[in-house]
Each structure stands twice: as structure tokens, then as C-alpha cells.
Protein backbone atom coordinates (compact mmCIF):
# COMPACT_ATOMS: atom_id res chain seq x y z
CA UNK A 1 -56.62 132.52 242.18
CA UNK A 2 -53.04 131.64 241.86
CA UNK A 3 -51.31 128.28 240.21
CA UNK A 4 -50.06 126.69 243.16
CA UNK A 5 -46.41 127.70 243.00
CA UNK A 6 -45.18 126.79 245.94
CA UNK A 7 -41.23 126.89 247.60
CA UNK A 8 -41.18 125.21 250.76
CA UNK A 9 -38.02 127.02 251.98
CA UNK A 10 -39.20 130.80 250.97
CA UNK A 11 -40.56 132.68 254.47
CA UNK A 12 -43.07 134.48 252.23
CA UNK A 13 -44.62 131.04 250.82
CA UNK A 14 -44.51 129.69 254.19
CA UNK A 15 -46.58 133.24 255.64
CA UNK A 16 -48.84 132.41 252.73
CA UNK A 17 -49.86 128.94 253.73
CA UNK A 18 -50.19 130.28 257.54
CA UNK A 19 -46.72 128.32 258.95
CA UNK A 20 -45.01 131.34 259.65
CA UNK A 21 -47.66 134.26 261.77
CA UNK A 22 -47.50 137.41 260.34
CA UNK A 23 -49.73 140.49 260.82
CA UNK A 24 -52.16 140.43 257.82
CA UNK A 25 -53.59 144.10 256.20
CA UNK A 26 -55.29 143.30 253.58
CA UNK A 27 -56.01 139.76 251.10
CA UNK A 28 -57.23 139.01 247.70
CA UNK A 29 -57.22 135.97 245.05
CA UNK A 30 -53.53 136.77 244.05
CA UNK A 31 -51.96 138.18 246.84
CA UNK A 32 -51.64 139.02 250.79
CA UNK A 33 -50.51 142.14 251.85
CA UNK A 34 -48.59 142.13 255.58
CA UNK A 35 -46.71 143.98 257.98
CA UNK A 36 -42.79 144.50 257.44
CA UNK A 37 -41.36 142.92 260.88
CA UNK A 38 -38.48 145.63 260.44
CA UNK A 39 -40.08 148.69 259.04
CA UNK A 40 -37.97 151.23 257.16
CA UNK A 41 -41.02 153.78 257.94
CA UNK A 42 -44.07 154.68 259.87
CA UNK A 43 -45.64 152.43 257.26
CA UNK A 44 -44.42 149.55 255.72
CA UNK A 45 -46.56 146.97 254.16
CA UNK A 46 -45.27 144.35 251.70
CA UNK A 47 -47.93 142.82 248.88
CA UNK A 48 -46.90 139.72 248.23
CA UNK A 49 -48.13 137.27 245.44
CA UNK A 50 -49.55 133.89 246.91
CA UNK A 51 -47.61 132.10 244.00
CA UNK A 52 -43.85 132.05 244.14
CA UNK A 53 -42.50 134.22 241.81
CA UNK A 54 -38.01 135.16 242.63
CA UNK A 55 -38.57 138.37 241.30
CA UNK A 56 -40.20 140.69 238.61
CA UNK A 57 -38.54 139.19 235.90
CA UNK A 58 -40.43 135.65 236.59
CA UNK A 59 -43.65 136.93 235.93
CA UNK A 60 -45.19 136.35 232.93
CA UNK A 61 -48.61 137.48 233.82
CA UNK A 62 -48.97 141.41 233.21
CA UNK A 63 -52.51 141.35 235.14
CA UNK A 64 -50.90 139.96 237.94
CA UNK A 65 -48.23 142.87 238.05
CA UNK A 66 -51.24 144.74 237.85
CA UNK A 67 -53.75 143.81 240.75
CA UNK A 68 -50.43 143.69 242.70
CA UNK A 69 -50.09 147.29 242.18
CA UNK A 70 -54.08 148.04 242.46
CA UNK A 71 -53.77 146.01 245.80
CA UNK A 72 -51.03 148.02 247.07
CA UNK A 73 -52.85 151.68 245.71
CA UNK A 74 -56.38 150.23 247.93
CA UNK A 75 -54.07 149.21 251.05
CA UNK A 76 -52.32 152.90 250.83
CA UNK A 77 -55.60 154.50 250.84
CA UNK A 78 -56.88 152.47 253.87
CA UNK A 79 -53.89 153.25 255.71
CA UNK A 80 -54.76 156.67 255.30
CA UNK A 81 -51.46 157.69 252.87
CA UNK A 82 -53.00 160.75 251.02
CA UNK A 83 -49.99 162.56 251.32
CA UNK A 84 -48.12 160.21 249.46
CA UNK A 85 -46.37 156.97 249.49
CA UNK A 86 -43.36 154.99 247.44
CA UNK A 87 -44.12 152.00 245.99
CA UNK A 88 -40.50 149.48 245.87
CA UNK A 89 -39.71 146.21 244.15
CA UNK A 90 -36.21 145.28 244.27
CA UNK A 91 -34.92 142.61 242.13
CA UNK A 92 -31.49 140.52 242.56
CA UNK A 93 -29.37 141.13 245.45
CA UNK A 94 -27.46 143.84 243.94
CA UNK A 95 -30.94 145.86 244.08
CA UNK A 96 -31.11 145.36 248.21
CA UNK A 97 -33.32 142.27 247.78
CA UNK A 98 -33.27 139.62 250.40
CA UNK A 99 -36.41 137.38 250.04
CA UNK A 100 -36.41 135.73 246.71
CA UNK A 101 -40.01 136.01 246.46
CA UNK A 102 -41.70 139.04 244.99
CA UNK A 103 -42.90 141.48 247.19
CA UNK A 104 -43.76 144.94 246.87
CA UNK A 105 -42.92 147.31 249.58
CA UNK A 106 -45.55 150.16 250.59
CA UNK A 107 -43.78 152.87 252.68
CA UNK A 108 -45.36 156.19 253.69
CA UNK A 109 -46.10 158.12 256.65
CA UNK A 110 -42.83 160.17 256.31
CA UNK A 111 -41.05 162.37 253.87
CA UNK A 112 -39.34 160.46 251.59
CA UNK A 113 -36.17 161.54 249.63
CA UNK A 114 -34.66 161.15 245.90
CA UNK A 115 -32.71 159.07 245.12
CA UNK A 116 -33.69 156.62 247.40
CA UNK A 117 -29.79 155.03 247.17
């Protein structure tokens, strides 16, 4: 289970703690995994960490980085992605992130291409 870390302004804490609805996929001790509102494919599921964490570099827990990326690899396989899938964590703004909380993005159900931007 998770420390507690908590920012009462971040939409992804708020999801968390069940202020904000959301459309949940899958949920473990460390994380929730949910349905993008805007997806950028036929699937697109973020895994999000129930502590707050900005980014990547604010982790100092490697076995949380790595049931975050087991969680994502189970939810893949229940959404039937056998063909494939990308795995995505952007960090800082320059990177395309908008939601200062980490988050890993699941998208499959398409053809993706290289390099992604």
C-alpha cells in the first residue's frame, strides 16, 4: 500500500480518492489503472500510482516502477493487446506531459509508428 502522498489540486489524486469519476480497468495496492477521457488510440489506459509522485524522477522506489509496469503488462493482456502495445511515460512539459502526476499510458489496438515525435 502506498504512503499517503497526497496533492489536493492534482486530478489524478483527486480520481484516486473517488472526487473526480473516472472509468476504472483494473486496481491494486499501488496503483489504479483508468480510462484516458481523450484517447490517442483504440486503447488508452493510464496506470497511475495512488501516491503522488510529479514524475519518474520522484520515485525513489524501484519496485514501485516495477508493479507499475507489471500492472500495465496484466491490463494489456486483459484488454486483449497480443499484437502489441506501447507503453509511455512522459516527464516535464517539454516531454508532452500535462498532469504532474505519474502516469503511464497503455495504447494499443492500432499500428503504431517510430518515432513516436
Amino acid at each position: 500500500m502506498g504512503t499517503g502522498k497526497v496533492d489536493a489540486g492534482c486530478i489524478f489524486c483527486q480520481i484516486i480518492a473517488g472526487q473526480i469519476p473516472s472509468t476504472t480497468v483494473s486496481d491494486g495496492d499501488d496503483y489504479r489503472a483508468i480510462r484516458d477521457v481523450n484517447p490517442q488510440a483504440p486503447t488508452h489506459i493510464l496506470i497511475v500510482p495512488r501516491d503522488h509522485y510529479a514524475d519518474v524522477c520522484e520515485v525513489e522506489d524501484a519496485g514501485l516502477l516495477g508493479r507499475l509496469f507489471q500492472a500495465a503488462a496484466s491490463v494489456a493482456k486483459s484488454e486483449g493487446l497480443d499484437s502489441g502495445f506501447r507503453l509511455v511515460v512522459n516527464t516535464g512539459a517539454q516531454a508532452g506531459q500535462t498532469v504532474f502526476h505519474l502516469h503511464i499510458h497503455l495504447l494499443g489496438g492500432r499500428s503504431m509508428h517510430w518515432p513516436p515525435g
